[in-house]
Protein backbone atom coordinates (compact mmCIF):
# COMPACT_ATOMS: atom_id res chain seq x y z
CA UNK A 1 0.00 0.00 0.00
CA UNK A 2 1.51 3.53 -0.83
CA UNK A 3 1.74 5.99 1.46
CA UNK A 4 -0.93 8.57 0.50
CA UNK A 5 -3.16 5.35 0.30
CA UNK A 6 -2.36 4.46 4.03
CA UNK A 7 -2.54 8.28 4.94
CA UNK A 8 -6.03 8.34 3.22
CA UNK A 9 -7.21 4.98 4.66
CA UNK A 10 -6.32 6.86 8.57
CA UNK A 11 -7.63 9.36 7.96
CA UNK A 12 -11.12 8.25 6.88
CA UNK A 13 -10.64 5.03 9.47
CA UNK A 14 -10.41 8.21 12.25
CA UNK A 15 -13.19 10.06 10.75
CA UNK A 16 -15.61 6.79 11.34
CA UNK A 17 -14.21 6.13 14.93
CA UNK A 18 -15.06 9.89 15.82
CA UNK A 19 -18.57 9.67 13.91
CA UNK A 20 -19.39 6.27 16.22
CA UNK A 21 -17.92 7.62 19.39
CA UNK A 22 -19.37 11.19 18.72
CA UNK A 23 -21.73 11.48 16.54
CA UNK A 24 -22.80 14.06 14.09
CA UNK A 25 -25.22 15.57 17.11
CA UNK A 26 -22.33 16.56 19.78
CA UNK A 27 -22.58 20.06 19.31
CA UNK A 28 -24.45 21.39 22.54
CA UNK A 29 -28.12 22.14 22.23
CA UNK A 30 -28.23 26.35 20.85
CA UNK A 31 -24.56 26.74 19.70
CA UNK A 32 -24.58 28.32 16.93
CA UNK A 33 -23.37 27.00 13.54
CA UNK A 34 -19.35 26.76 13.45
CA UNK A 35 -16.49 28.25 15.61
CA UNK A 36 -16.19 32.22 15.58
CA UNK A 37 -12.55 33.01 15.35
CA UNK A 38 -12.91 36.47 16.28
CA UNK A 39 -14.78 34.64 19.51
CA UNK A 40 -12.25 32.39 20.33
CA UNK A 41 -10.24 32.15 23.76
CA UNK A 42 -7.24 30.00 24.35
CA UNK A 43 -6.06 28.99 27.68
CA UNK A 44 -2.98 26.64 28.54
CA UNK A 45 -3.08 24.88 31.08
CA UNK A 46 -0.43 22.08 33.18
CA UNK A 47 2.06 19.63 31.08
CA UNK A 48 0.44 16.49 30.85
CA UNK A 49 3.43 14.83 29.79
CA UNK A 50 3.90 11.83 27.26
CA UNK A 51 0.85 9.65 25.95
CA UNK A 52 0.66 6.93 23.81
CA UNK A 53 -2.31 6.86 20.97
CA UNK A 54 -3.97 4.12 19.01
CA UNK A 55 -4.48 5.33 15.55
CA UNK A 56 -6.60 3.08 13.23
CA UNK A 57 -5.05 0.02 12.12
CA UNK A 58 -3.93 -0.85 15.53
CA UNK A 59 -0.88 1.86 14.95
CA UNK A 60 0.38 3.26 18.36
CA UNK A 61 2.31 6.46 18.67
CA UNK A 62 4.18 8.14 21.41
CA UNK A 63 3.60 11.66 22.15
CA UNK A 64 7.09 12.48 24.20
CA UNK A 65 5.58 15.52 25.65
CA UNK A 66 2.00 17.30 25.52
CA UNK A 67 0.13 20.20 27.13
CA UNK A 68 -3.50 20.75 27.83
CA UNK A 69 -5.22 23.92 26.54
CA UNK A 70 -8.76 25.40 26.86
CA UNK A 71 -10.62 26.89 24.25
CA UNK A 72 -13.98 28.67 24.79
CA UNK A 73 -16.18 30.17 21.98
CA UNK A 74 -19.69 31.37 22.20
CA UNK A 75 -19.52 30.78 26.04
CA UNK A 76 -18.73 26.50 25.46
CA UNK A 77 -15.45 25.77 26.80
CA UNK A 78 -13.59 22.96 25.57
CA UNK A 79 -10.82 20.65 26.60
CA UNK A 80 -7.58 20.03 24.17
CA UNK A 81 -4.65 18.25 24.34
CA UNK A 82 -1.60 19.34 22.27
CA UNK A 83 0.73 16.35 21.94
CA UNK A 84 4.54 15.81 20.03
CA UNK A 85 5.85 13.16 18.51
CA UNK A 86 8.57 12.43 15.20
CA UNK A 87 7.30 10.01 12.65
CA UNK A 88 8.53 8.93 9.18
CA UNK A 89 7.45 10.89 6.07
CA UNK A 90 8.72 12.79 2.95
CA UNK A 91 12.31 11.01 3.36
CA UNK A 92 12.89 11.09 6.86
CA UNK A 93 12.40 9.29 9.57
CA UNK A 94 12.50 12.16 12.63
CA UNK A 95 9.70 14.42 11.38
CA UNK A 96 8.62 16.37 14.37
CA UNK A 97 4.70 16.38 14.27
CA UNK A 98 2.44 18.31 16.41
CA UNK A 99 -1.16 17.01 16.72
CA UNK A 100 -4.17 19.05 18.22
CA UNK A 101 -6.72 16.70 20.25
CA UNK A 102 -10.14 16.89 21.47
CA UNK A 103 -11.23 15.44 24.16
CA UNK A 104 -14.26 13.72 25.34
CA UNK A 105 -15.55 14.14 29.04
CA UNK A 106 -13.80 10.56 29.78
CA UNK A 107 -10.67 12.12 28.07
CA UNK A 108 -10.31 10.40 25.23
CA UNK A 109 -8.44 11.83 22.53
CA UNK A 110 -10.10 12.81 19.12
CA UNK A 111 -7.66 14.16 16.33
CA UNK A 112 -8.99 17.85 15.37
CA UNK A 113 -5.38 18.55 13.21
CA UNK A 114 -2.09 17.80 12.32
CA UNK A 115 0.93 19.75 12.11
CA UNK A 116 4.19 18.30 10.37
CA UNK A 117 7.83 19.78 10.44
CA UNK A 118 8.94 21.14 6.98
CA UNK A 119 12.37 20.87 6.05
CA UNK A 120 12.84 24.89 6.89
CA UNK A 121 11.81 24.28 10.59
CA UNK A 122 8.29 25.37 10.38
CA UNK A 123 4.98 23.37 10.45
CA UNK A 124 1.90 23.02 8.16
CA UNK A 125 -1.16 21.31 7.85
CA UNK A 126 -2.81 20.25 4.57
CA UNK A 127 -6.00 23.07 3.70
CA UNK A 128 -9.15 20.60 2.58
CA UNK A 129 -11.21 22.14 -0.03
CA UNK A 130 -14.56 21.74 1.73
CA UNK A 131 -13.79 20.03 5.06
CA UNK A 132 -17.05 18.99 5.70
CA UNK A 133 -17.33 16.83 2.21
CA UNK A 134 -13.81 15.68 1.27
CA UNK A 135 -10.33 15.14 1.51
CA UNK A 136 -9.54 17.39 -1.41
CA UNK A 137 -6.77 20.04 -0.80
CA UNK A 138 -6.43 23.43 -1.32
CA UNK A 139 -4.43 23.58 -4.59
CA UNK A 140 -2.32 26.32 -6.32
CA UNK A 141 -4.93 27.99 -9.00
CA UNK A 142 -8.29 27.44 -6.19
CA UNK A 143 -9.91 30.52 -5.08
CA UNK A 144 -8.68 31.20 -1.31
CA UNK A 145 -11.48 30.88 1.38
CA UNK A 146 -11.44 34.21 3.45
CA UNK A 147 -10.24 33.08 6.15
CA UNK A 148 -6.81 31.85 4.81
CA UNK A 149 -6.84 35.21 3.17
CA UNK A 150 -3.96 36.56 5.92
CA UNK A 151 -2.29 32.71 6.54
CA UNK A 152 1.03 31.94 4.75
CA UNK A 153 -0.21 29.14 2.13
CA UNK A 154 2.91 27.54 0.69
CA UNK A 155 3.20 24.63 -1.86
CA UNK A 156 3.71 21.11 -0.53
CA UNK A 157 6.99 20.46 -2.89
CA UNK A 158 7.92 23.83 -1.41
CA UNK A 159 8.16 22.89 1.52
CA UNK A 160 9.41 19.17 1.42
CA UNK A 161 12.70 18.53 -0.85
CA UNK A 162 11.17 14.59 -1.44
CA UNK A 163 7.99 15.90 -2.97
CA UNK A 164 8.73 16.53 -7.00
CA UNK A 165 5.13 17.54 -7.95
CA UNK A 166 2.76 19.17 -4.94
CA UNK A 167 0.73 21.59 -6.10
CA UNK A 168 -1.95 21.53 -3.05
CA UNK A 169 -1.43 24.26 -0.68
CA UNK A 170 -0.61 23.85 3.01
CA UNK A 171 -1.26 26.15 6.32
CA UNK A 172 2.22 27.51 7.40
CA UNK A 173 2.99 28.11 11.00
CA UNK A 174 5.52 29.11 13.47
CA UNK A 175 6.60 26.05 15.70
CA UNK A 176 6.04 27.66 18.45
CA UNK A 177 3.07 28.98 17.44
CA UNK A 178 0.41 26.41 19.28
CA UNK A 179 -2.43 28.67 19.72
CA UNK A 180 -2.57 29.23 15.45
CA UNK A 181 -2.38 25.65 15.43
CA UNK A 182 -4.94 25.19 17.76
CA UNK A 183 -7.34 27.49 16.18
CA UNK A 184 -7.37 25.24 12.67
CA UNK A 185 -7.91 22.34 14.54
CA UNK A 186 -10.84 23.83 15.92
CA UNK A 187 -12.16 25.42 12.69
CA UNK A 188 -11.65 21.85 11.07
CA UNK A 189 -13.70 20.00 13.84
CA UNK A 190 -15.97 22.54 13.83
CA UNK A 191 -16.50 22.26 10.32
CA UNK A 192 -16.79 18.76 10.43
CA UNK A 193 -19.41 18.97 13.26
CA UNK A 194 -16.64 17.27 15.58
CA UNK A 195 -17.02 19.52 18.40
């Protein structure tokens, strides 16, 4: 199996686990539609130190080190767990990785996004199209949703060396930058009615 095929097969594998354990009706009772980013309030909170998390496909990762954060919107206040760990892709096998989790009220882990070290030192997250349809990406040439209007957007083989031809588009961040990387995660779950 190829990589992207694996990567695809996770992803959708996660997206079922969440819809079982969740469910499409998890949003509170009168939230409104969405997350308002102009709305949103981040809090960290203690080290929670290192976890270990079972992807689909019986895969377990170690996160070496994580953090707990808050975020509140509309009055809702909800847990997250920020977690790092280095994993294998686009030719080598330390890629740093930051990964934004929800979490249930039994604190289990949900994966809102994913952040992955570029070869420059920053981190970036594949853009879907329409996040709440598909895993197409955001590709060089697509109009630009408003509110990547102010992001850095960057070319995948831009910012990997290994990739020859990657035209989709990818969310550019700082590394230390959590609270940007928090804020996708929670526009992506929100969009995908994961909250």
């Amino acid at each position: 199996m190829s990589i992207e095929k694996l990567r695809t097969a996770l992803h959708e594998a996660i997206d079922a686990t969440i819809d079982r354990h969740v469910g499409g009706a998890s949003q509170s009772p009168g939230r409104k539609p969405g997350p308002s980013r102009d709305a949103l309030a981040i809090m960290a909170g203690e080290d929670s130190g290192p976890f270990d998390h079972r992807w689909p496909l019986d895969v377990i990762e170690h996160y070496t080190t994580s953090r707990r954060y808050s975020v509140t919107d509309q009055g809702e206040t909800l847990p997250v767990v920020v977690g790092w760990t280095v994993r294998d892709a686009w030719g080598r096998p330390d890629r740093k990785r930051v990964v934004v989790f929800g979490l249930s009220a039994t604190d289990a882990r949900y994966p809102w996004a994913e952040f992955v070290e570029s070869d420059d030192g920053r981190y970036s997250a594949a853009v879907p199209v329409d996040p709440s349809a598909s895993r197409a990406q955001l590709k060089v040439g697509d109009a630009i949703p408003d509110r990547f209007q102010s992001a850095v957007l960057e070319r995948t083989d831009k910012l990997f060396k290994s990739v020859r031809n990657g035209p989709a588009l990818r969310l550019v961040v700082d590394g230390e930058d959590v609270t940007a990387m928090i804020e996708f995660g929670y526009w992506l779950a929100g969009e995908r009615k994961k909250l």
